[in-house]
C-alpha atoms as a PDB file:
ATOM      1  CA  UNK A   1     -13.731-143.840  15.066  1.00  0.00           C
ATOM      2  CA  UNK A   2     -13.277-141.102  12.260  1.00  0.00           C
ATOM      3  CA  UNK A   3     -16.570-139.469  13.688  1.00  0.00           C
ATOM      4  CA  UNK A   4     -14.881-139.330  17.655  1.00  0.00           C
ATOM      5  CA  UNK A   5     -11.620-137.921  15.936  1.00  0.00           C
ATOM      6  CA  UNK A   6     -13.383-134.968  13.992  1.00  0.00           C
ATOM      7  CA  UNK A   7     -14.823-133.831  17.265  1.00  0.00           C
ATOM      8  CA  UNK A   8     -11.761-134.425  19.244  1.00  0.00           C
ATOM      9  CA  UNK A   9      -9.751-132.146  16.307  1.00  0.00           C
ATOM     10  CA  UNK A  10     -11.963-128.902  16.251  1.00  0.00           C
ATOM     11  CA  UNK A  11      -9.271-126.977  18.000  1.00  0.00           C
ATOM     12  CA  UNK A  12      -6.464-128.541  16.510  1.00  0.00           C
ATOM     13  CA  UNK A  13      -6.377-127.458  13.004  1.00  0.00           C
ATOM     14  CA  UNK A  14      -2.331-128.153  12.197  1.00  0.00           C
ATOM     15  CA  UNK A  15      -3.498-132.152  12.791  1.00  0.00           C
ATOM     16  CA  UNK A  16      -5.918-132.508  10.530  1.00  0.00           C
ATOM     17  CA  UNK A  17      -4.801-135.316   8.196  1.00  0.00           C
ATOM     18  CA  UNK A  18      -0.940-137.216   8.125  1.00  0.00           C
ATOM     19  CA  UNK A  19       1.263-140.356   8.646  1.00  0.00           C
ATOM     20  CA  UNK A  20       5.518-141.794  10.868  1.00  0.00           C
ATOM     21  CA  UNK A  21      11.202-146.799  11.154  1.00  0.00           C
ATOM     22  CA  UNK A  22      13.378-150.951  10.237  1.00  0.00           C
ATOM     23  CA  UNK A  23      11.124-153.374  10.889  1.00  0.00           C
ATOM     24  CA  UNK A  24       9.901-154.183  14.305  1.00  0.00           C
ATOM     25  CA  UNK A  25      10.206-157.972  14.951  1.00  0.00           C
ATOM     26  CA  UNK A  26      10.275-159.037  18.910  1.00  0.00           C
ATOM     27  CA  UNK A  27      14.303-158.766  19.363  1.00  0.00           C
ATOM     28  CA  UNK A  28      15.800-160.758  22.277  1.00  0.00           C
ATOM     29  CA  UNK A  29      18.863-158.716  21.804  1.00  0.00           C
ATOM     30  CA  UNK A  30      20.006-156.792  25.481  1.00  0.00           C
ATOM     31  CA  UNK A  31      21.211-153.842  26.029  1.00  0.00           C
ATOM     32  CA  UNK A  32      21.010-154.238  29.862  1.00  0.00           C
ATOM     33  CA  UNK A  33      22.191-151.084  31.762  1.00  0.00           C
ATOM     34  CA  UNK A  34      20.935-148.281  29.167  1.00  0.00           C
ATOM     35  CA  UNK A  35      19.096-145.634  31.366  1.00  0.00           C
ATOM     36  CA  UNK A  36      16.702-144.453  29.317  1.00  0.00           C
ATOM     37  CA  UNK A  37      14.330-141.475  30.356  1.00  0.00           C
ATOM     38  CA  UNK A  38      10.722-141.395  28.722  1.00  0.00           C
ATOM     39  CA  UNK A  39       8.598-138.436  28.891  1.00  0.00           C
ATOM     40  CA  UNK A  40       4.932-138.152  28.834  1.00  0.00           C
ATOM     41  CA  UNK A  41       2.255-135.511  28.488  1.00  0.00           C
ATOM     42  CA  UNK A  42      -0.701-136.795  29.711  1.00  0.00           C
ATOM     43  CA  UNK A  43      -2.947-139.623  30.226  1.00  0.00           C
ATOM     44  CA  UNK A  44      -5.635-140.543  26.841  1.00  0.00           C
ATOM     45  CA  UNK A  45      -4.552-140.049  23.200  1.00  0.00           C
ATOM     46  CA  UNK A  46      -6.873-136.857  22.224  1.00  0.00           C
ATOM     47  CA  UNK A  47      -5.042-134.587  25.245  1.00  0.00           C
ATOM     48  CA  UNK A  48      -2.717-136.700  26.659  1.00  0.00           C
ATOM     49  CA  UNK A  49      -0.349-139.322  25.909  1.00  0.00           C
ATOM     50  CA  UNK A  50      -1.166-142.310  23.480  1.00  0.00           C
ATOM     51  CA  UNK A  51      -1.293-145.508  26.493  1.00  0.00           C
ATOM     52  CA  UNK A  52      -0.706-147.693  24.003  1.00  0.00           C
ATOM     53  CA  UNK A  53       2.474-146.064  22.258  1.00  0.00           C
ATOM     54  CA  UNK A  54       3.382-145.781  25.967  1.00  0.00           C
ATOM     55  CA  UNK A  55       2.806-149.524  26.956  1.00  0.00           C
ATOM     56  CA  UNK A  56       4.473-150.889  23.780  1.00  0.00           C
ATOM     57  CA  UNK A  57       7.525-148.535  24.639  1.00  0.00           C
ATOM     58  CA  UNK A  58       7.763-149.988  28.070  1.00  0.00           C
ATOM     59  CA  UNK A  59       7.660-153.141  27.019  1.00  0.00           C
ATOM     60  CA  UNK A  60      10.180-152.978  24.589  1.00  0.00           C
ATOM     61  CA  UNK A  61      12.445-151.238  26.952  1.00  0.00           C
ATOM     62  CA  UNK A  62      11.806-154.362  29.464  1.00  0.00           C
ATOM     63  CA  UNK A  63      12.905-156.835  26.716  1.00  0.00           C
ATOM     64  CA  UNK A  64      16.141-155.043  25.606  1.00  0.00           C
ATOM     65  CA  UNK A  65      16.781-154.768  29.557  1.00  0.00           C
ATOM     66  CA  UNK A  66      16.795-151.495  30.058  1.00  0.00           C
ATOM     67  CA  UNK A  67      16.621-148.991  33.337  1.00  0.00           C
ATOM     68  CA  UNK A  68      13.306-146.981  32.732  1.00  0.00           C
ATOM     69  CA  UNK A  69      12.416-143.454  34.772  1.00  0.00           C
ATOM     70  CA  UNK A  70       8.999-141.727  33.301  1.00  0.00           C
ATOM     71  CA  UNK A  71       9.430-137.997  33.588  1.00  0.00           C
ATOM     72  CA  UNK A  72       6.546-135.188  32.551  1.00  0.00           C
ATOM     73  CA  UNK A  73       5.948-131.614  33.091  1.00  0.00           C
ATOM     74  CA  UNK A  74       4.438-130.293  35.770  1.00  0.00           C
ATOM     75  CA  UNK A  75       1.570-127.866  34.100  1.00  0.00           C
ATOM     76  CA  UNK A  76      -2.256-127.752  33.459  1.00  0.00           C
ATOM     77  CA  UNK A  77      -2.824-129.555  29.926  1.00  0.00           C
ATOM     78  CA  UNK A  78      -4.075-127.807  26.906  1.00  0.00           C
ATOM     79  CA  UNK A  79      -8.070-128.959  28.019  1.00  0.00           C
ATOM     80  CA  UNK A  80      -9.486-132.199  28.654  1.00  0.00           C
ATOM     81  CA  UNK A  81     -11.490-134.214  26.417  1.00  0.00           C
ATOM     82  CA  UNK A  82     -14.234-136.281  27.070  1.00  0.00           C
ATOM     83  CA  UNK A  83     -12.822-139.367  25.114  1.00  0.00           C
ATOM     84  CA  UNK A  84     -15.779-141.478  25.034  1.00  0.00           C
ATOM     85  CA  UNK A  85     -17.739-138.186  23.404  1.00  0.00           C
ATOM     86  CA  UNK A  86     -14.332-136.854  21.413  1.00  0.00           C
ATOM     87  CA  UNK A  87     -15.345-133.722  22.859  1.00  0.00           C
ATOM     88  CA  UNK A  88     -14.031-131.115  25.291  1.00  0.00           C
ATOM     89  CA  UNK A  89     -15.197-131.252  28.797  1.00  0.00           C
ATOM     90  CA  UNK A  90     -15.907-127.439  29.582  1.00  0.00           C
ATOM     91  CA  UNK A  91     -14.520-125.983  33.309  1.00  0.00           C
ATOM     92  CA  UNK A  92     -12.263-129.169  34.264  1.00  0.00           C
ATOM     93  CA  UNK A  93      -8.396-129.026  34.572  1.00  0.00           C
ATOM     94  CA  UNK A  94      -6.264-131.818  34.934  1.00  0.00           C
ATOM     95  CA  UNK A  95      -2.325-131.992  35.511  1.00  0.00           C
ATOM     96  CA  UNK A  96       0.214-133.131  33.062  1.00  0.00           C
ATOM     97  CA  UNK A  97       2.319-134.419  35.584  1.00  0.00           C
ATOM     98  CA  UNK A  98      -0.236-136.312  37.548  1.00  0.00           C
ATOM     99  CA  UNK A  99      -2.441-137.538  34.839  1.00  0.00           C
ATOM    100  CA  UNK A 100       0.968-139.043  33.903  1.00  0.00           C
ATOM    101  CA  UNK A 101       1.203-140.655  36.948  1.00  0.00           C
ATOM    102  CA  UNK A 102      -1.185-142.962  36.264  1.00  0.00           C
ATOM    103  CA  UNK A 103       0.390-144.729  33.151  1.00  0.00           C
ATOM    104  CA  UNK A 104       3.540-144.783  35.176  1.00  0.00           C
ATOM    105  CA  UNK A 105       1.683-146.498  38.240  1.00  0.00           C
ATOM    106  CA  UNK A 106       3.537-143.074  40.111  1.00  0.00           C
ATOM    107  CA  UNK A 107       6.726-143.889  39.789  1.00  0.00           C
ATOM    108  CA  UNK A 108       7.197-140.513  37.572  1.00  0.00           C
ATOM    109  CA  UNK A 109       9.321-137.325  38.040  1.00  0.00           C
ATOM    110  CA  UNK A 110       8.775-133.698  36.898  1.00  0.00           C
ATOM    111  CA  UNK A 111      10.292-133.272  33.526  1.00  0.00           C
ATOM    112  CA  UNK A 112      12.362-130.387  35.152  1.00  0.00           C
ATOM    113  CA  UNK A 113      14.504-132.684  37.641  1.00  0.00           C
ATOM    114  CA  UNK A 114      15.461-134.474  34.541  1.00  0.00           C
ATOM    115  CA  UNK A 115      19.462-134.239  33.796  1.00  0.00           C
ATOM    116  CA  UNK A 116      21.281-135.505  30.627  1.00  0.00           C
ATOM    117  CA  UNK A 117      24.340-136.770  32.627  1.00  0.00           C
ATOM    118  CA  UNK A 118      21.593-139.814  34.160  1.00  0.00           C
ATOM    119  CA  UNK A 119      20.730-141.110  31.122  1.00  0.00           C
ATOM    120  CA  UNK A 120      21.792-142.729  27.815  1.00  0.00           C
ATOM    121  CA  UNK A 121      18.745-142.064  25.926  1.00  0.00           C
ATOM    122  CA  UNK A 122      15.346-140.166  26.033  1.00  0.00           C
ATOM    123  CA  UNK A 123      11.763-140.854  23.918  1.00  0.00           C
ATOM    124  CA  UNK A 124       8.813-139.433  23.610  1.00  0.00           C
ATOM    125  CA  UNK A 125       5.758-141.050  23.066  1.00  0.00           C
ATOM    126  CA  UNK A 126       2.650-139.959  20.666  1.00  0.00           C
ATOM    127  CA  UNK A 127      -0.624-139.035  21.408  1.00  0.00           C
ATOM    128  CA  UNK A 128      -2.009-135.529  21.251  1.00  0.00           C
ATOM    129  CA  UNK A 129      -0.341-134.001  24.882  1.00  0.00           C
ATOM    130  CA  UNK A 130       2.952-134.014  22.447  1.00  0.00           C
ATOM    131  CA  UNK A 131       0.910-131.724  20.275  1.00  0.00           C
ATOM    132  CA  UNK A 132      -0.765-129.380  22.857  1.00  0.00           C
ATOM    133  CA  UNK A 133       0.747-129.413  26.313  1.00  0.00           C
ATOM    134  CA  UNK A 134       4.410-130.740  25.912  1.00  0.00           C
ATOM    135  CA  UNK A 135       3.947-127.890  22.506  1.00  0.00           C
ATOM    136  CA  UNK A 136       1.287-125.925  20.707  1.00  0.00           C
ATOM    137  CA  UNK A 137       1.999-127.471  17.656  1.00  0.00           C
ATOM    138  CA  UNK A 138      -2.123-128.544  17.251  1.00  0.00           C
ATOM    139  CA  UNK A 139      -2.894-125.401  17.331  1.00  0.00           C
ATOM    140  CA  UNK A 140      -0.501-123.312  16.011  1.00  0.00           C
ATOM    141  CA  UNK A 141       1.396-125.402  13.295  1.00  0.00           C
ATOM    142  CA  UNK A 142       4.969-124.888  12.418  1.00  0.00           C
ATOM    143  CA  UNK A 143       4.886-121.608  14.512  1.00  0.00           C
ATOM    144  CA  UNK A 144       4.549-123.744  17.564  1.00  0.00           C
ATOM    145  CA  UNK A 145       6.148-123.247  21.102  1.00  0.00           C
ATOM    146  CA  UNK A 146       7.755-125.671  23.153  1.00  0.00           C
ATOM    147  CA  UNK A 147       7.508-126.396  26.627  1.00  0.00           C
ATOM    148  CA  UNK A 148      10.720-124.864  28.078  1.00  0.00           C
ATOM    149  CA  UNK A 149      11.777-127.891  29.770  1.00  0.00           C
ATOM    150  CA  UNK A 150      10.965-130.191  26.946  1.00  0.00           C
ATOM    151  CA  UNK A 151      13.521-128.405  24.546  1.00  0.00           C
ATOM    152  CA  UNK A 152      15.973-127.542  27.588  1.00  0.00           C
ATOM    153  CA  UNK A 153      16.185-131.742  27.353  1.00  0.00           C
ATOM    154  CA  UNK A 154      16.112-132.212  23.521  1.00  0.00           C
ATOM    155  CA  UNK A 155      18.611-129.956  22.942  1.00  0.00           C
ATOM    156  CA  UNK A 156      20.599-131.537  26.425  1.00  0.00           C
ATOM    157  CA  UNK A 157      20.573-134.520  24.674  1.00  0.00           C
ATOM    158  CA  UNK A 158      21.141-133.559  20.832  1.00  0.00           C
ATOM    159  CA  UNK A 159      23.895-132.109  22.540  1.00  0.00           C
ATOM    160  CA  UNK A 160      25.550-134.919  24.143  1.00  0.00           C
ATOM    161  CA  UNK A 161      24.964-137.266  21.298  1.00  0.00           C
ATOM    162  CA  UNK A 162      23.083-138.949  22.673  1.00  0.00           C
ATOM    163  CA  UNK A 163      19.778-141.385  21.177  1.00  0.00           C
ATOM    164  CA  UNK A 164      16.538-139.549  20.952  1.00  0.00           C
ATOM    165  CA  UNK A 165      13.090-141.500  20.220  1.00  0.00           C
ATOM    166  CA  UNK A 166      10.113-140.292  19.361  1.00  0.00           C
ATOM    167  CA  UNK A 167       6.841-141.838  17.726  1.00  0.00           C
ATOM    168  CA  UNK A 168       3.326-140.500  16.313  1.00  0.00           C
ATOM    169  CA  UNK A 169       3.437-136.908  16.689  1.00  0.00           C
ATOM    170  CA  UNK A 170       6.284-136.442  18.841  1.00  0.00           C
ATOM    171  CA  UNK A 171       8.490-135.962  16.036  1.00  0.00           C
ATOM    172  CA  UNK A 172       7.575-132.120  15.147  1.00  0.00           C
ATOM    173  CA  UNK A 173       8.852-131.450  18.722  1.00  0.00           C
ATOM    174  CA  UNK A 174      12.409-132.729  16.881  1.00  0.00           C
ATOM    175  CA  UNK A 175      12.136-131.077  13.284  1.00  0.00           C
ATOM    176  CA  UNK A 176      11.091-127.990  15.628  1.00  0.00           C
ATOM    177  CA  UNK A 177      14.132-127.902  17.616  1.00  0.00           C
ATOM    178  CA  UNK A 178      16.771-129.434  15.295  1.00  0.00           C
ATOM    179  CA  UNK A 179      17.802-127.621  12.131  1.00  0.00           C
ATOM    180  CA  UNK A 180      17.896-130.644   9.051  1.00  0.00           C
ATOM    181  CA  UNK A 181      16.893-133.599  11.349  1.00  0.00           C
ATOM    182  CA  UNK A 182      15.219-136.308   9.783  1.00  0.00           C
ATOM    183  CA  UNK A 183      12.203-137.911  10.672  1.00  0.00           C
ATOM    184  CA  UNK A 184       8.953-139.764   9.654  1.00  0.00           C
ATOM    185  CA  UNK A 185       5.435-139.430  10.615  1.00  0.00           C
ATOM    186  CA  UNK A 186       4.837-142.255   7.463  1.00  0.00           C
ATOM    187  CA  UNK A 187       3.314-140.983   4.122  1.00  0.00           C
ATOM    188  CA  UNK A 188       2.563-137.869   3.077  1.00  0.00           C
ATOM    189  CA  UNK A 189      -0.972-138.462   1.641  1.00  0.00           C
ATOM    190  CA  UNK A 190      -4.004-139.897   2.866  1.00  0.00           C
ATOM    191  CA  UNK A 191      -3.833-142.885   0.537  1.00  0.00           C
ATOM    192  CA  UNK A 192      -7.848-143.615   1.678  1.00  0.00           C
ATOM    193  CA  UNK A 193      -7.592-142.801   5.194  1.00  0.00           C
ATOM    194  CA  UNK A 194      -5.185-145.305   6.275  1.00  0.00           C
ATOM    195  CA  UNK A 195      -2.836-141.859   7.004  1.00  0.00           C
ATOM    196  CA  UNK A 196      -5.819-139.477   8.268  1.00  0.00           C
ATOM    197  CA  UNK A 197      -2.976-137.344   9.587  1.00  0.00           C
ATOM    198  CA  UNK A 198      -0.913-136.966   6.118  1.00  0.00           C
ATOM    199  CA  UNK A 199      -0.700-132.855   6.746  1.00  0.00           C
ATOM    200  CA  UNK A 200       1.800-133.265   9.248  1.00  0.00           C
ATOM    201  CA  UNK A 201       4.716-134.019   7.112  1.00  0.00           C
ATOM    202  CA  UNK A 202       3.924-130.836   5.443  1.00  0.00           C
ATOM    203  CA  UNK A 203       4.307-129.013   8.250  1.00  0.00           C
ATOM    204  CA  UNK A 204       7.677-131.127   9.029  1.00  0.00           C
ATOM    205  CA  UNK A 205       9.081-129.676   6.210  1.00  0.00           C
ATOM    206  CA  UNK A 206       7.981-126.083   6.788  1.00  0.00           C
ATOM    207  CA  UNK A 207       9.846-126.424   9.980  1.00  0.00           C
ATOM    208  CA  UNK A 208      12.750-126.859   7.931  1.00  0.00           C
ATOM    209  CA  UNK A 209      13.070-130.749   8.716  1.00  0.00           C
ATOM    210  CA  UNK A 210      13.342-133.605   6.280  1.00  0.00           C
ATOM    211  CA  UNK A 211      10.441-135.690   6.315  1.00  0.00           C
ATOM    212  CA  UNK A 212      11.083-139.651   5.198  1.00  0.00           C
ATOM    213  CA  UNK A 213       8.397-141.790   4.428  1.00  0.00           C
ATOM    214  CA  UNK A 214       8.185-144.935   6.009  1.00  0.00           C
ATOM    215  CA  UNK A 215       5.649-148.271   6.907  1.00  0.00           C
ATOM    216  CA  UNK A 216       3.804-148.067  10.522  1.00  0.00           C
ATOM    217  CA  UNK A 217       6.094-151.293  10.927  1.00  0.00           C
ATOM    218  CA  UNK A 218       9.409-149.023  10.190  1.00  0.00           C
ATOM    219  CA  UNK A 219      11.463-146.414  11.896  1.00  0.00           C
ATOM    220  CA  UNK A 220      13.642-144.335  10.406  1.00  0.00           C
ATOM    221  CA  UNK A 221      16.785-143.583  11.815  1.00  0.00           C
ATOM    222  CA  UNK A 222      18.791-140.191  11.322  1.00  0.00           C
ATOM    223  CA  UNK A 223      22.457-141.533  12.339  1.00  0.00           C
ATOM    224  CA  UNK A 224      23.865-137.885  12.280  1.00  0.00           C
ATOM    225  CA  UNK A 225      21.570-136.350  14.672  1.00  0.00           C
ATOM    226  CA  UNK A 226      21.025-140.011  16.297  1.00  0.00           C
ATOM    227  CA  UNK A 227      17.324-139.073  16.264  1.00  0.00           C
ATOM    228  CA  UNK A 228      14.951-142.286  15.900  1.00  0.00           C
ATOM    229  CA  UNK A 229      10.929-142.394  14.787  1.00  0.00           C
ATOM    230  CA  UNK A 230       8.391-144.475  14.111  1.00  0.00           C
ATOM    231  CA  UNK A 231       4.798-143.692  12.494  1.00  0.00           C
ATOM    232  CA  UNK A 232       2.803-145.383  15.449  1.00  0.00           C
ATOM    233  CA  UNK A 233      -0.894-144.273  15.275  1.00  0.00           C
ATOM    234  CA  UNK A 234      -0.314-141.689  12.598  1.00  0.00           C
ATOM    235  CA  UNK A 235      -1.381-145.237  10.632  1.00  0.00           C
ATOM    236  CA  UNK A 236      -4.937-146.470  11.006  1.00  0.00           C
ATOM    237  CA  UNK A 237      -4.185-150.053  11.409  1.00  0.00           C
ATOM    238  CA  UNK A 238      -3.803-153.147  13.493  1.00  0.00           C
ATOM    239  CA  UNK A 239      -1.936-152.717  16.751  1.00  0.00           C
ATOM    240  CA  UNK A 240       0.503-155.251  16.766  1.00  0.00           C
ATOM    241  CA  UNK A 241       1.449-153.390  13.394  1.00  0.00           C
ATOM    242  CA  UNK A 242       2.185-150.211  15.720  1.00  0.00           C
ATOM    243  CA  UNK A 243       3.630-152.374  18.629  1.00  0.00           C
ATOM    244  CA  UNK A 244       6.343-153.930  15.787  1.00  0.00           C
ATOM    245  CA  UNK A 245       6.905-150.535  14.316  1.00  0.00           C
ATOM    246  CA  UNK A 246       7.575-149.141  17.980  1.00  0.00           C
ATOM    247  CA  UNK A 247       9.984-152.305  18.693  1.00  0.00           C
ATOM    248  CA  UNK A 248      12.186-150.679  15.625  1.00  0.00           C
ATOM    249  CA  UNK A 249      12.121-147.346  17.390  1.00  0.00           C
ATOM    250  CA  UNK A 250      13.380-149.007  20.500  1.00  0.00           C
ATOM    251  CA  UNK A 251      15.922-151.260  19.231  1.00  0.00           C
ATOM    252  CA  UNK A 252      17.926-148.697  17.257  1.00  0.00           C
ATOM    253  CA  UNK A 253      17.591-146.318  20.132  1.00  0.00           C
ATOM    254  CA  UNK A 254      19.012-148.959  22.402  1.00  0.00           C
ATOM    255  CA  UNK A 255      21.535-149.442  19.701  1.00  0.00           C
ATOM    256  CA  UNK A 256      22.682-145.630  18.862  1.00  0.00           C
ATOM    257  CA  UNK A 257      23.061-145.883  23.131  1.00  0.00           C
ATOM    258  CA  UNK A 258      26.247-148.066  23.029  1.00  0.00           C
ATOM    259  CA  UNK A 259      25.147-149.858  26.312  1.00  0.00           C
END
């Protein structure tokens, strides 16, 4: 696994080695009617979105009773990597949008129809599109760039108070955007490997953002900026670890929604 992820990060030297909160228990507390947008950046962790930080989203969303639309950009990703070789696949482009499609079985919507005033909440999901085609955070670090329509929404939402998630990665597209938010990509050292992506929360902090440490099975939630994350697969662990740690992401988002 360690050997497919060294290959998979040549090009992406700000994500070499890190870590991302309340304890994720199934809940069969409903918030039914929260509209809650979720926006994804590919298809396949290494240049795409993490499937299953995406699945364990979606299913938490189905248990607190929620109203789900999937939303990405429409634009060519970063590359595409051969994930069975960790390795880039040289002259192939793929879409964001439609390679999205696929974990939203097509019911999805370019990222640039998306409007605060339909929704009650927004999150993000991990996996390495956060860090190259919805940003260029895995390339260029803390002097990153964000996809236009990806901080047009962040900020939309910031705005209106109301209830961002975001797991894995995702967060740096928050300490990014958001001048003292809070977040957690889990520990800030390796402690052995278990957090092989450790580096990041320095880079959190460069940004100007306050890095918290958590457990893969926490989230941390900043109640002033109403900004929720969870480690996910920052953490090499078990993956009902990561599903329970994504339930707390999803339950206090659902909470900080009011619905």
């Amino acid at each position: 696994m360690f050997a497919l992820r060294s290959l998979a990060f040549k090009s992406v030297p700000f994500l070499g080695k890190s870590q991302l909160v309340t304890s994720g228990l199934h809940t069969s507390a409903s918030w039914s009617g929260a509209k809650v947008a979720v926006v994804l950046s590919g298809c396949g962790v290494y240049d795409g979105t993490e499937i299953h930080e995406a699945s364990a989203i979606l299913v938490h969303l189905s248990r607190g009773g929620a109203e789900v639309q999937m939303y990405a950009p429409d634009v060519s990703q970063m590359h595409v990597i051969d994930h069975g070789k960790g390795a880039p696949v040289e002259n192939e482009s793929r879409n964001v949008l439609s390679e999205s499609a696929r974990i939203a079985r097509g019911n999805i919507t370019d990222l640039a129809k998306l409007s605060v005033g339909d929704h009650d909440a927004i999150i993000f999901p991990g996996g390495f599109g956060a860090a190259k085609n919805l940003s260029t955070f895995a390339v260029d670090g803390p002097d990153c760039k964000i996809n236009a329509d990806v901080e047009r929404v962040l900020k939309d939402f910031h705005k209106a108070g109301k209830p961002i998630g975001l797991c894995c990665i995702s967060p740096v597209l928050a300490a990014k955007l958001l001048p003292g938010v809070e977040v957690t990509v889990g520990h800030e050292e390796e402690k052995g490997g278990k957090w092989p992506y450790a580096g990041t929360a320095g880079a959190i902090k460069a940004l100007g953002a306050k890095h918290i440490i958590k457990e893969v099975t926490e989230a941390h939630v900043d109640q002033k900026n109403k900004v929720v994350t969870s480690p996910a697969f920052m953490c090499e662990t078990q993956l009902h670890l990561i599903f329970d740690g994504i339930g707390a992401m999803v339950t206090n988002v659902l909470k900080l929604s009011g619905k």
